[in-house]
Protein backbone atom coordinates (compact mmCIF):
# COMPACT_ATOMS: atom_id res chain seq x y z
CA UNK A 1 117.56 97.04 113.03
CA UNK A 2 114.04 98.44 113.96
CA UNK A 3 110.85 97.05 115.68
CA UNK A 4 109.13 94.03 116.48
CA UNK A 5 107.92 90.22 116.94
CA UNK A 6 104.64 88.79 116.55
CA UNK A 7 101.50 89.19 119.35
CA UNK A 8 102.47 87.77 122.16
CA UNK A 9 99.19 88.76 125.10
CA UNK A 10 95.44 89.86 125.24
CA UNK A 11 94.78 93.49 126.00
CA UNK A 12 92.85 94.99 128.64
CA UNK A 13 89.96 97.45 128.36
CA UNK A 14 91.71 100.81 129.17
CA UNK A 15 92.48 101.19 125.33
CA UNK A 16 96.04 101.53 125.17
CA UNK A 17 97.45 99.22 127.40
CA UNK A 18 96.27 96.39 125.52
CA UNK A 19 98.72 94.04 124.06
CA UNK A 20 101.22 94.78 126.42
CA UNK A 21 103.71 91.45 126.10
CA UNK A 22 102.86 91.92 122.31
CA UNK A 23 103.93 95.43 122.09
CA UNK A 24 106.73 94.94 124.30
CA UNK A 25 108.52 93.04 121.50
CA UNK A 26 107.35 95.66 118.59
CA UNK A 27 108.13 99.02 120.19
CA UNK A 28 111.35 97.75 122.22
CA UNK A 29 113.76 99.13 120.20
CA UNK A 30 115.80 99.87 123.89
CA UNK A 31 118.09 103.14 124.75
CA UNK A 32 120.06 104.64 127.76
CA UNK A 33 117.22 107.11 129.47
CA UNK A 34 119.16 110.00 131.22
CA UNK A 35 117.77 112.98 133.53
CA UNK A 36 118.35 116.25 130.60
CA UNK A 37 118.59 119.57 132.72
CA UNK A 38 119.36 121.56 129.61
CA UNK A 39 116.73 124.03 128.41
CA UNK A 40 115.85 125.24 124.72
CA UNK A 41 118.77 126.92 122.45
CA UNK A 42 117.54 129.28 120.03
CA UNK A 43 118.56 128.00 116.63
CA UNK A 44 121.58 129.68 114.44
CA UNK A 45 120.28 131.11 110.76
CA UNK A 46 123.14 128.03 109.82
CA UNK A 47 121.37 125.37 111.93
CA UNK A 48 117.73 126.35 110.19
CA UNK A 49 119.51 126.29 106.23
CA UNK A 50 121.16 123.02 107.55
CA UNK A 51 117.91 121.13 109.00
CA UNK A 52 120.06 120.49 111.82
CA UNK A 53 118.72 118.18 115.02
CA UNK A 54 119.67 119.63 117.45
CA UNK A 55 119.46 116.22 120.47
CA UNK A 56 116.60 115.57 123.02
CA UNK A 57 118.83 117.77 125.55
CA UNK A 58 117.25 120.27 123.62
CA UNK A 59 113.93 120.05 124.40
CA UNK A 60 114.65 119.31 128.11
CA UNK A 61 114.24 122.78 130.55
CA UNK A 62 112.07 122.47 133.14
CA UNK A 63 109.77 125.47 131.50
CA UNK A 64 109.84 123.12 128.63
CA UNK A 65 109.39 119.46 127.81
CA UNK A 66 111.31 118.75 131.17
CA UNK A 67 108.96 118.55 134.12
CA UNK A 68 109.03 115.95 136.77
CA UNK A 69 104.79 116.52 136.95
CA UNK A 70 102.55 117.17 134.25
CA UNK A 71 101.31 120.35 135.29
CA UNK A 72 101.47 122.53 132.18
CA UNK A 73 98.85 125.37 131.19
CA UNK A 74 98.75 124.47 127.65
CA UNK A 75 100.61 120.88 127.13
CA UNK A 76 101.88 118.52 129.90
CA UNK A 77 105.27 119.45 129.99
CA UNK A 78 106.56 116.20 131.28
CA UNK A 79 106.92 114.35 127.87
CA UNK A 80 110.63 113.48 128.37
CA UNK A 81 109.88 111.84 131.44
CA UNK A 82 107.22 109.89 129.99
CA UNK A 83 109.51 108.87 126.97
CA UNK A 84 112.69 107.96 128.78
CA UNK A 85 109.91 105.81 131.03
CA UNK A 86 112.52 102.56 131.70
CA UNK A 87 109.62 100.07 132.11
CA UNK A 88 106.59 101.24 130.09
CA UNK A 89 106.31 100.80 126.15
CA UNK A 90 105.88 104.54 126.09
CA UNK A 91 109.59 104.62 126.96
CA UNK A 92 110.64 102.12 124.03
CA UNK A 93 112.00 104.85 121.56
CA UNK A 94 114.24 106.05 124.29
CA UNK A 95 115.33 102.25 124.71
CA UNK A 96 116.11 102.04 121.07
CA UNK A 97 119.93 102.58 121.20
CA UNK A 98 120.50 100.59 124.44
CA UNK A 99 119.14 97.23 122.24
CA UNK A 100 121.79 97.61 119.99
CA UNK A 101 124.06 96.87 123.00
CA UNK A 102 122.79 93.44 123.68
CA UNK A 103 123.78 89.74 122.91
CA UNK A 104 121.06 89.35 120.69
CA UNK A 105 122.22 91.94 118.60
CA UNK A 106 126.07 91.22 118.86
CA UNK A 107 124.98 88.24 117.33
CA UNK A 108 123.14 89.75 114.38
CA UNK A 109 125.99 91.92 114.02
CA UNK A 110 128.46 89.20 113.62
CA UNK A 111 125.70 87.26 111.46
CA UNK A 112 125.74 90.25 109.13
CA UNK A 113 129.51 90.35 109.37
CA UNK A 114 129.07 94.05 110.92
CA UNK A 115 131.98 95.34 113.61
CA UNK A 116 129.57 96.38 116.16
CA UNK A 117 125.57 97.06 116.01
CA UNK A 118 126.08 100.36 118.14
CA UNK A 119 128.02 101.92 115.04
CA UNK A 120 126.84 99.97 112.17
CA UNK A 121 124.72 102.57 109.68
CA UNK A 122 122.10 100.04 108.90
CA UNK A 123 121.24 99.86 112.38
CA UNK A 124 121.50 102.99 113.68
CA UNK A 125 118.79 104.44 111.26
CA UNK A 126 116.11 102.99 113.31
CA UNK A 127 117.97 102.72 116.68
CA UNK A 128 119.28 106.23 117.05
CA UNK A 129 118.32 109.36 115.34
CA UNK A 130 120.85 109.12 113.11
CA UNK A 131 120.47 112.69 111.54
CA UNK A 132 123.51 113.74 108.79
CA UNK A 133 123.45 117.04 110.50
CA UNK A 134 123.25 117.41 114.02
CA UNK A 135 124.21 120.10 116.95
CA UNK A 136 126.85 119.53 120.10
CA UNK A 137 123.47 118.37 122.19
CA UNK A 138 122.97 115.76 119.71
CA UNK A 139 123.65 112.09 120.86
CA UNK A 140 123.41 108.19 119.21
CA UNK A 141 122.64 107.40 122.61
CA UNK A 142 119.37 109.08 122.81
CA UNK A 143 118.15 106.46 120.83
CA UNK A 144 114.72 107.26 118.88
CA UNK A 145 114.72 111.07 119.92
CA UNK A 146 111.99 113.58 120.04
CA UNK A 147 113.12 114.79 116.46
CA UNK A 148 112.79 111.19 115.00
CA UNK A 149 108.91 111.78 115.58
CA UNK A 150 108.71 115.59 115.35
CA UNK A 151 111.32 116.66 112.61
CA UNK A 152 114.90 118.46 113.45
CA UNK A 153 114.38 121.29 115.65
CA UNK A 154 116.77 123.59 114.25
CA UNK A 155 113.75 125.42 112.35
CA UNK A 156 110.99 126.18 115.01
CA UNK A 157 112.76 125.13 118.75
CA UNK A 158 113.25 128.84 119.94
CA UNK A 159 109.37 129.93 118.07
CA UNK A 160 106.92 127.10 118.41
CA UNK A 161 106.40 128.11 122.15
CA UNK A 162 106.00 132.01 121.67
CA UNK A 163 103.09 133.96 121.88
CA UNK A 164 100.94 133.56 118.51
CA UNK A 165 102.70 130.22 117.83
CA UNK A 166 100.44 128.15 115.79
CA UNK A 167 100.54 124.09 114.52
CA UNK A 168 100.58 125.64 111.15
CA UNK A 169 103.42 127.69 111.51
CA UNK A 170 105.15 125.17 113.52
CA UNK A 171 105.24 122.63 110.08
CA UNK A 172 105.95 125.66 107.87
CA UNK A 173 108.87 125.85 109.82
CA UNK A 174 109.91 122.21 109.67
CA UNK A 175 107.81 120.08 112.33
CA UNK A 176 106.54 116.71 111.50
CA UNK A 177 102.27 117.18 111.25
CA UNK A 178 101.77 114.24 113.43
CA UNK A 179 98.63 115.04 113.63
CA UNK A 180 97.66 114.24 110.19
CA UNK A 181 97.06 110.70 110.31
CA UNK A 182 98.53 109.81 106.55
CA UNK A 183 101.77 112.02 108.06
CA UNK A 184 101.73 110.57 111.03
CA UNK A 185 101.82 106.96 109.06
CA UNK A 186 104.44 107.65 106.96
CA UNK A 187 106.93 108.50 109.44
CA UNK A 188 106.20 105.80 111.62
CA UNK A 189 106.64 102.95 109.32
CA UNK A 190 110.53 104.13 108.30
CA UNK A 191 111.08 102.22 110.95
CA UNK A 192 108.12 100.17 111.98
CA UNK A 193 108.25 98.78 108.73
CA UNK A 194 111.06 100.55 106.58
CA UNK A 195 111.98 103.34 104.09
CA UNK A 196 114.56 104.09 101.16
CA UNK A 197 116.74 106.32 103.64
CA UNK A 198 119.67 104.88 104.62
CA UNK A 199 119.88 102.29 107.68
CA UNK A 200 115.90 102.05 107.19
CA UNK A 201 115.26 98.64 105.40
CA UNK A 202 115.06 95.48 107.26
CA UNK A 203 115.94 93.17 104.49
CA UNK A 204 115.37 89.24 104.82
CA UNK A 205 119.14 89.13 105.12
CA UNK A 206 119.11 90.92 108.50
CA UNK A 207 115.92 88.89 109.54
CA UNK A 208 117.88 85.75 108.95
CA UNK A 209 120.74 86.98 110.96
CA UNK A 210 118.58 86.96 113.82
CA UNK A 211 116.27 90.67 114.06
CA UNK A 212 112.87 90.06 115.03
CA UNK A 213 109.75 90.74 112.76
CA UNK A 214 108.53 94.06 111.95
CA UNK A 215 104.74 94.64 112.44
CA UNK A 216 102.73 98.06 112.29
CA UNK A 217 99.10 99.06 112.96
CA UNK A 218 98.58 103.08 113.34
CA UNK A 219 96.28 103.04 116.45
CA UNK A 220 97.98 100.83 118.39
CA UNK A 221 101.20 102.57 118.37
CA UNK A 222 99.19 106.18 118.84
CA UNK A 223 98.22 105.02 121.81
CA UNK A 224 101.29 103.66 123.17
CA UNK A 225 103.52 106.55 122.21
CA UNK A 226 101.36 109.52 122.86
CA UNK A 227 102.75 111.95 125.01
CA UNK A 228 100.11 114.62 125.13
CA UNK A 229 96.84 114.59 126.85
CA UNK A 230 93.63 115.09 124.13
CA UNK A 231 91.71 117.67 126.20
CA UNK A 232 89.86 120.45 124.70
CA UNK A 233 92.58 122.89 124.44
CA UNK A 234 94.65 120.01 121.89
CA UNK A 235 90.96 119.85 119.52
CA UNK A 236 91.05 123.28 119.15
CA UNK A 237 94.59 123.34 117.59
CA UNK A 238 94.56 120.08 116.05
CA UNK A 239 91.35 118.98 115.77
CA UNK A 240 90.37 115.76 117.65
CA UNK A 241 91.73 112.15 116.48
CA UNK A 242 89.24 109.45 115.22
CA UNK A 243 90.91 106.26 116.27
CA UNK A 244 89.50 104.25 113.24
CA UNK A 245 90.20 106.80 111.01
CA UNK A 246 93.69 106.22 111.90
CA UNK A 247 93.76 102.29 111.82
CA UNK A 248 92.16 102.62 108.10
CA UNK A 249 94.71 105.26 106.82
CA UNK A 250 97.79 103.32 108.93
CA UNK A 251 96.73 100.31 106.56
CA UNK A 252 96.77 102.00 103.02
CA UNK A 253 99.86 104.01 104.01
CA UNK A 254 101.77 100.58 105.21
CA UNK A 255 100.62 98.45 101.79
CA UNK A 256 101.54 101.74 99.89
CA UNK A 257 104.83 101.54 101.34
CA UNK A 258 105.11 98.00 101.03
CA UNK A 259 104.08 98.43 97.22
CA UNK A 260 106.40 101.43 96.46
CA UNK A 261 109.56 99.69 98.04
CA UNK A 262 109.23 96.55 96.35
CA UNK A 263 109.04 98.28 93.62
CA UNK A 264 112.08 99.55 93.68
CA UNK A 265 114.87 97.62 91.93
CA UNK A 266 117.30 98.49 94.56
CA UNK A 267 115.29 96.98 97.07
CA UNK A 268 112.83 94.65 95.89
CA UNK A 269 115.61 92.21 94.60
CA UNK A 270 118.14 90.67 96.55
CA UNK A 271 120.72 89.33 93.54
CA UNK A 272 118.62 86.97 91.09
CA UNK A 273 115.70 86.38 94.18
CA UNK A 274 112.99 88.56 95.09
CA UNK A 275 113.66 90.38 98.27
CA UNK A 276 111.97 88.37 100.28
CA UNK A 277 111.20 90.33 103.33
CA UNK A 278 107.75 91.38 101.62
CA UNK A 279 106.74 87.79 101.34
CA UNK A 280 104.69 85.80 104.01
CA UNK A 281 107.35 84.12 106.11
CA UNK A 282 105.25 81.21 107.08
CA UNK A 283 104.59 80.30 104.14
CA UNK A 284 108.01 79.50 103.58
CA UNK A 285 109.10 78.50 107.07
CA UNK A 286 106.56 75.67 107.75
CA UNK A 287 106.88 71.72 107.85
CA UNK A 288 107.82 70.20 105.01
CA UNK A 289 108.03 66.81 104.80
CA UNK A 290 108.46 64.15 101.58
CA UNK A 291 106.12 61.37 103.53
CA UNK A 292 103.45 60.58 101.29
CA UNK A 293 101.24 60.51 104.66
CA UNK A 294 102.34 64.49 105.58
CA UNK A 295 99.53 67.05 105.61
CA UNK A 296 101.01 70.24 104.53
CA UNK A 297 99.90 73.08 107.49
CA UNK A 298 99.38 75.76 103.91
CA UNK A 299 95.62 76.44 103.02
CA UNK A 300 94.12 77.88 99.93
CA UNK A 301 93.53 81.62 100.00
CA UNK A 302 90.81 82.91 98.00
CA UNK A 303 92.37 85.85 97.41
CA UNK A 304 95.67 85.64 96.14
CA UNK A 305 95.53 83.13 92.84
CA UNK A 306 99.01 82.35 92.66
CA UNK A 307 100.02 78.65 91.94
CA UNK A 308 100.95 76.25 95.49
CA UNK A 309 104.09 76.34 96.45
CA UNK A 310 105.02 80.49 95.56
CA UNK A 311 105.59 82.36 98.01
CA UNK A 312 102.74 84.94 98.84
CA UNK A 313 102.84 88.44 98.98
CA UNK A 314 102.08 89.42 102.43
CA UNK A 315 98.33 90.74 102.26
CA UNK A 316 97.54 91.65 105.96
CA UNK A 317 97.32 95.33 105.09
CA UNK A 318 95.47 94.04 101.94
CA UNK A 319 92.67 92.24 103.76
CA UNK A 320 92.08 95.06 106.44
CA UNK A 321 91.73 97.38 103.56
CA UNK A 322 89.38 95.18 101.34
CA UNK A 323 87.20 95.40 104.99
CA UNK A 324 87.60 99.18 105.56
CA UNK A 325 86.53 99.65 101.63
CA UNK A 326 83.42 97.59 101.92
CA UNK A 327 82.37 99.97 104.10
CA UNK A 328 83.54 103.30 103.10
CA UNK A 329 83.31 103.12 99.12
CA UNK A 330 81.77 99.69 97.71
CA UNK A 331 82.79 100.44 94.35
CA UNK A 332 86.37 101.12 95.36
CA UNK A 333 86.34 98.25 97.33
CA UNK A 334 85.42 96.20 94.12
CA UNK A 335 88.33 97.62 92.34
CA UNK A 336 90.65 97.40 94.94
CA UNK A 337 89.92 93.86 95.72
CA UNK A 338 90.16 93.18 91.95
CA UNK A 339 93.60 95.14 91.94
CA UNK A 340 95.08 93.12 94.82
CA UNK A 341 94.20 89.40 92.95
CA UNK A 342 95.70 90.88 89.98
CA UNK A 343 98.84 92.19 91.69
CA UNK A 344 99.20 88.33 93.36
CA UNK A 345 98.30 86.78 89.75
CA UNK A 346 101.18 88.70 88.04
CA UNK A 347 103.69 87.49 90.64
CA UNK A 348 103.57 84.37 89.29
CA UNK A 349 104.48 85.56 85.91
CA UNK A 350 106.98 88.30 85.80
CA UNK A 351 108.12 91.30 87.59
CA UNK A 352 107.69 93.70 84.61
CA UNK A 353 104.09 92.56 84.57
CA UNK A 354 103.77 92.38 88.55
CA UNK A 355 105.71 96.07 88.80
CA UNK A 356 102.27 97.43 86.44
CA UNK A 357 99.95 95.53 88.29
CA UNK A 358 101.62 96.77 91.48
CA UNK A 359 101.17 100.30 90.19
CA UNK A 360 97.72 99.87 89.37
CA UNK A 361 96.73 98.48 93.09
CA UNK A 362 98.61 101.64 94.61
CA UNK A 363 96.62 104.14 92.48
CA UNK A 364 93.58 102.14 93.91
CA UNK A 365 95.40 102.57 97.64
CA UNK A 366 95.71 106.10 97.60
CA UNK A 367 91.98 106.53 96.06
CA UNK A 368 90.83 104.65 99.64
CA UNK A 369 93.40 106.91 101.19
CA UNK A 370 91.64 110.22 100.26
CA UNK A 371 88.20 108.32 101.02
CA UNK A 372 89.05 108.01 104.33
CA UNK A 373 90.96 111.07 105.17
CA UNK A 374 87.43 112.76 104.58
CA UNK A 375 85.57 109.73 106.61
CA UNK A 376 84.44 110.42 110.47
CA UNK A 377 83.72 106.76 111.22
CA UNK A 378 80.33 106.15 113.51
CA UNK A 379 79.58 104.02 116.22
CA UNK A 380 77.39 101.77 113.23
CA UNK A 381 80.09 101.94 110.87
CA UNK A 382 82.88 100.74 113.82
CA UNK A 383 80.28 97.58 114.51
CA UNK A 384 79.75 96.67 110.80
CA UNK A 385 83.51 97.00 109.92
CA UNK A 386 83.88 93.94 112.77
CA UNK A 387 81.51 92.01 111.21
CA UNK A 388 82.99 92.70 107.96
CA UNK A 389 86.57 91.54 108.93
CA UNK A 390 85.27 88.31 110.50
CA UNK A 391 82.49 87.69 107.92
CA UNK A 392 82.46 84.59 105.39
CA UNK A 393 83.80 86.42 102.66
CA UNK A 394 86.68 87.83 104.87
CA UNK A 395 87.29 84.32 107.28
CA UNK A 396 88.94 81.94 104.32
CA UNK A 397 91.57 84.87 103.45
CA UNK A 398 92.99 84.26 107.19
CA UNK A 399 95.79 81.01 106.02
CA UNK A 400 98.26 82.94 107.34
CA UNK A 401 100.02 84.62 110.37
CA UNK A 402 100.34 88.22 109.03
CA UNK A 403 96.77 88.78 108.04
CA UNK A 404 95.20 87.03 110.91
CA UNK A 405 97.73 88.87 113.64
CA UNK A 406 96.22 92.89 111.79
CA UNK A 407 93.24 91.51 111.82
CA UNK A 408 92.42 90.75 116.04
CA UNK A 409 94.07 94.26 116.29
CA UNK A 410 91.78 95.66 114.10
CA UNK A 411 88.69 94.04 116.20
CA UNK A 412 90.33 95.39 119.47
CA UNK A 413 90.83 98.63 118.31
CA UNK A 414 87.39 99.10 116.92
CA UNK A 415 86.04 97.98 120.19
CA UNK A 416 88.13 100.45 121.72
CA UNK A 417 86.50 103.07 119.12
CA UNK A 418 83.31 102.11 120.71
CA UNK A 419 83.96 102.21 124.44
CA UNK A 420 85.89 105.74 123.40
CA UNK A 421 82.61 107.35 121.86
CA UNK A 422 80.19 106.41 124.60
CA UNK A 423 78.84 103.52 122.99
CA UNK A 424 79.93 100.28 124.82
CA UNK A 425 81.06 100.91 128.19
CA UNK A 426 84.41 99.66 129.38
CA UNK A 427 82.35 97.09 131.79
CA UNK A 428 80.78 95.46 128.37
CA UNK A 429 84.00 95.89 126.91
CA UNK A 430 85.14 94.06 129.60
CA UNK A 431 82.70 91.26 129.56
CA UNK A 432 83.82 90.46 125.86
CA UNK A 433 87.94 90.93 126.43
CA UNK A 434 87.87 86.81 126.97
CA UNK A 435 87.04 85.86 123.01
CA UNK A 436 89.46 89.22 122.33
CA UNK A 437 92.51 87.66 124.17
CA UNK A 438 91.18 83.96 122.62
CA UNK A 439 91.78 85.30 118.97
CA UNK A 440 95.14 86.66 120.59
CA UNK A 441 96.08 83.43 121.53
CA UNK A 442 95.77 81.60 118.46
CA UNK A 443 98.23 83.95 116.84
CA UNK A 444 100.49 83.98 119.90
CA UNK A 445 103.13 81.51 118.19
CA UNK A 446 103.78 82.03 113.99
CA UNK A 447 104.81 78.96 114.33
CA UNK A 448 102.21 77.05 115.97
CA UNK A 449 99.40 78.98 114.28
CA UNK A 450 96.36 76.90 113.62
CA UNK A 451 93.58 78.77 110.72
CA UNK A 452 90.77 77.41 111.59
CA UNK A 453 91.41 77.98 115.22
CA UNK A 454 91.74 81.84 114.95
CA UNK A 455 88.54 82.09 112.42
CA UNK A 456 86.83 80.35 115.12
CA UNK A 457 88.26 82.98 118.06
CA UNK A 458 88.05 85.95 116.28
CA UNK A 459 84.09 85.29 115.05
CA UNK A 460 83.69 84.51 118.69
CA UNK A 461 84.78 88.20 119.21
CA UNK A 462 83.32 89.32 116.47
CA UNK A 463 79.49 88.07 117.24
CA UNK A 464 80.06 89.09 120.91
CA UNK A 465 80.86 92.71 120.11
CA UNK A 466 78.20 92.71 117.40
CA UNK A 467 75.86 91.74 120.20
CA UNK A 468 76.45 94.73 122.56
């Protein structure tokens, strides 16, 4: 039972600290934090053929990952202080078991008919690292552990720190790339917005029982869960991390997902319905009313043609992408957006036709994918992609919560990108964070949320940034 609620605060101008209340809710995922004194294990030729985790203990010596300061030559060695951090969202994975213990989710639990959250398997995929082979360190109670993020250790704990020890060697030997951006995507959203794997899917079932929305944008959680310091030393190993390259590839990676899941007849059907957890909730769980005076809150969306009254597709990811594309490869962008209409017009037909028309906007996905693994995004292309999100061709696709909620963190994190690269400093940035946290506001409450009140915020932000 994973991630997240809806935006809930403004950010501030430091970059990652934004959306604090907001992200709160999305990364609080709770767990017991403990002080680990145990030091790296070398790994058994067993534990390496088994891809055995070996627990956060693990990684915990004081010459390791353990450090009460971050004084490290080479990387800060505090980063298990900084994740078991009990009141800071960079603490939330090491929450993530703890949740499970609370009333809120005894009462999914008993929604869902299930004994106990803290031991039910569809819960503990994204509350624990629940790994199917694991080492006498290992521990549910860890919650979201360092080898949820970084892969089981088994493989490379006793060599990644050695003399000669490389990034490339490290992922030979089994670590996660999280530096890779489409990587780093992927193995966020098992949880952040789910996966195939077992105890990975939030179906519309559990979100009826009670578990909160699950949201993802790539930057935004970067920021919020980084536990290493970019200086020079982390460029020359890694190379250094574009921010907007990041939010672009987090979108096509979270609609690919999206697209491949639903897909699946295991999980894209829930008896005869649809699975409706890919579906815009609001536009189910408005008003209705048979008064021949009501005035339905649902507006017409330009781009999904699907007859009133069917439940859309949710198309945040979609509209952030038709955005990115404009920019990065205009005659992608054409095909993509013609895809996306297509996928939304054979919804209302059938799913054997919607399942090839779903294939056919993926294929376009992962064509913008490549396009923007090979994109360095500059300071002109960050300002025109704001102007493209909140332009008129963009503004009447905002009818609903989803969409409009990606798209005010797309705006922030672009102006972000700019006070990052030297372009805007954080004292213009700061002069502008008013129509940012206005746009917030109008997507505070999913259920309160007004259209034509958020267009108007977020091309308040919009113009404001564009005139820096």
């Amino acid at each position: 039972m994973g991630s997240s609620d809806p935006v809930q605060s403004g950010a501030s101008s430091g970059g990652f600290t934004r959306l604090f209340g907001f992200l709160f809710a999305i990364l609080t995922i709770g767990a017991a934090a403990y002080v680990m004194l145990a030091g790296a294990q070398p790994a058994t030729a067993t534990d390496v053929a088994q891809n055995v985790h070996l627990g956060v203990a693990s990684c915990a010596g004081s010459t390791c990952h353990g450090r009460q300061v971050a004084d490290g030559a080479v990387v800060r060695q505090d980063e298990l202080l900084r994740w078991q951090e009990d009141s800071s969202t960079s603490g939330a994975h090491s929450r993530a078991f703890r949740t499970l213990g609370t009333a809120r989710s005894a009462a999914i639990a008993r929604n869902l008919g299930l004994a106990s959250a803290e031991t039910a398997p569809m819960c503990l995929g994204c509350h624990s690292d629940n790994a199917s082979a694991t080492g006498p360190k290992h521990q549910l109670s860890d919650g979201v552990g360092c080898e949820s993020c970084h892969g089981a250790a088994s493989g490379w704990i006793s060599s990644h720190y050695a003399v000669g020890a490389s990034p490339q060697r490290n992922i030979a030997q089994g670590m996660i790339p999280l530096s890779d951006p489409k990587s780093r995507a992927s193995n966020c959203l098992d949880c952040h917005f789910g996966s195939a794997k077992p105890g990975q899917f939030v179906s519309h079932r559990i979100m009826a029982a009670g578990h909160p929305r699950v949201t993802f944008e790539l930057d935004l959680f970067t920021g919020l869960q980084a536990h290493h310091n970019e200086d020079a030393d982390y460029v020359r190993r890694k190379g250094k991390r574009d921010p907007v390259q990041d939010w672009a590839v987090g979108q096509a990676v979270a609609l690919d997902r999206a697209l491949s899941l639903w897909s699946d007849a295991g999980l894209g059907q829930e008896g005869i319905f649809p699975e409706y957890y890919f579906f815009d909730c609001h536009s189910c769980h408005r008003r209705i009313s048979d008064d021949p005076s009501f005035r339905a809150a649902a507006v017409a969306n330009p781009g999904r043609p699907i007859p009133r009254g069917m439940a859309p597709f949710s198309d945040g990811n979609m509209i952030m992408l038709s955005a990115a594309a404009r920019r990065t490869s205009p005659a992608l962008a054409q095909r993509f957006d013609a895809d996306s209409k297509a996928f939304h017009a054979a919804l209302a037909s059938d799913r054997p036709k919607a399942l090839k028309a779903a294939a056919r906007l993926r294929s376009t996905t992962n064509a913008l994918l490549a396009a923007f693994g090979g994109k360095r995004f500059s300071s002109g292309d960050i300002k025109a992609l704001v102007a493209t999100i909140s332009d008129s061709a963009m503004r009447p696709r905002y009818t609903d919560y989803d969409g409009s909620a990606q798209a005010v963190m797309a705006v922030d994190t672009l102006l972000n990108a700019l006070v990052n690269n030297g372009s805007v400093s954080a004292g213009q940035a700061a002069s502008i964070r008013a129509e940012i946290n206005r746009a917030y506001a109008a997507v505070k409450d999913p259920y309160g949320y007004q259209p034509a009140a958020f267009r108007a915020a977020l091309s308040r932000a919009s113009n404001a940034i564009g005139a820096l």
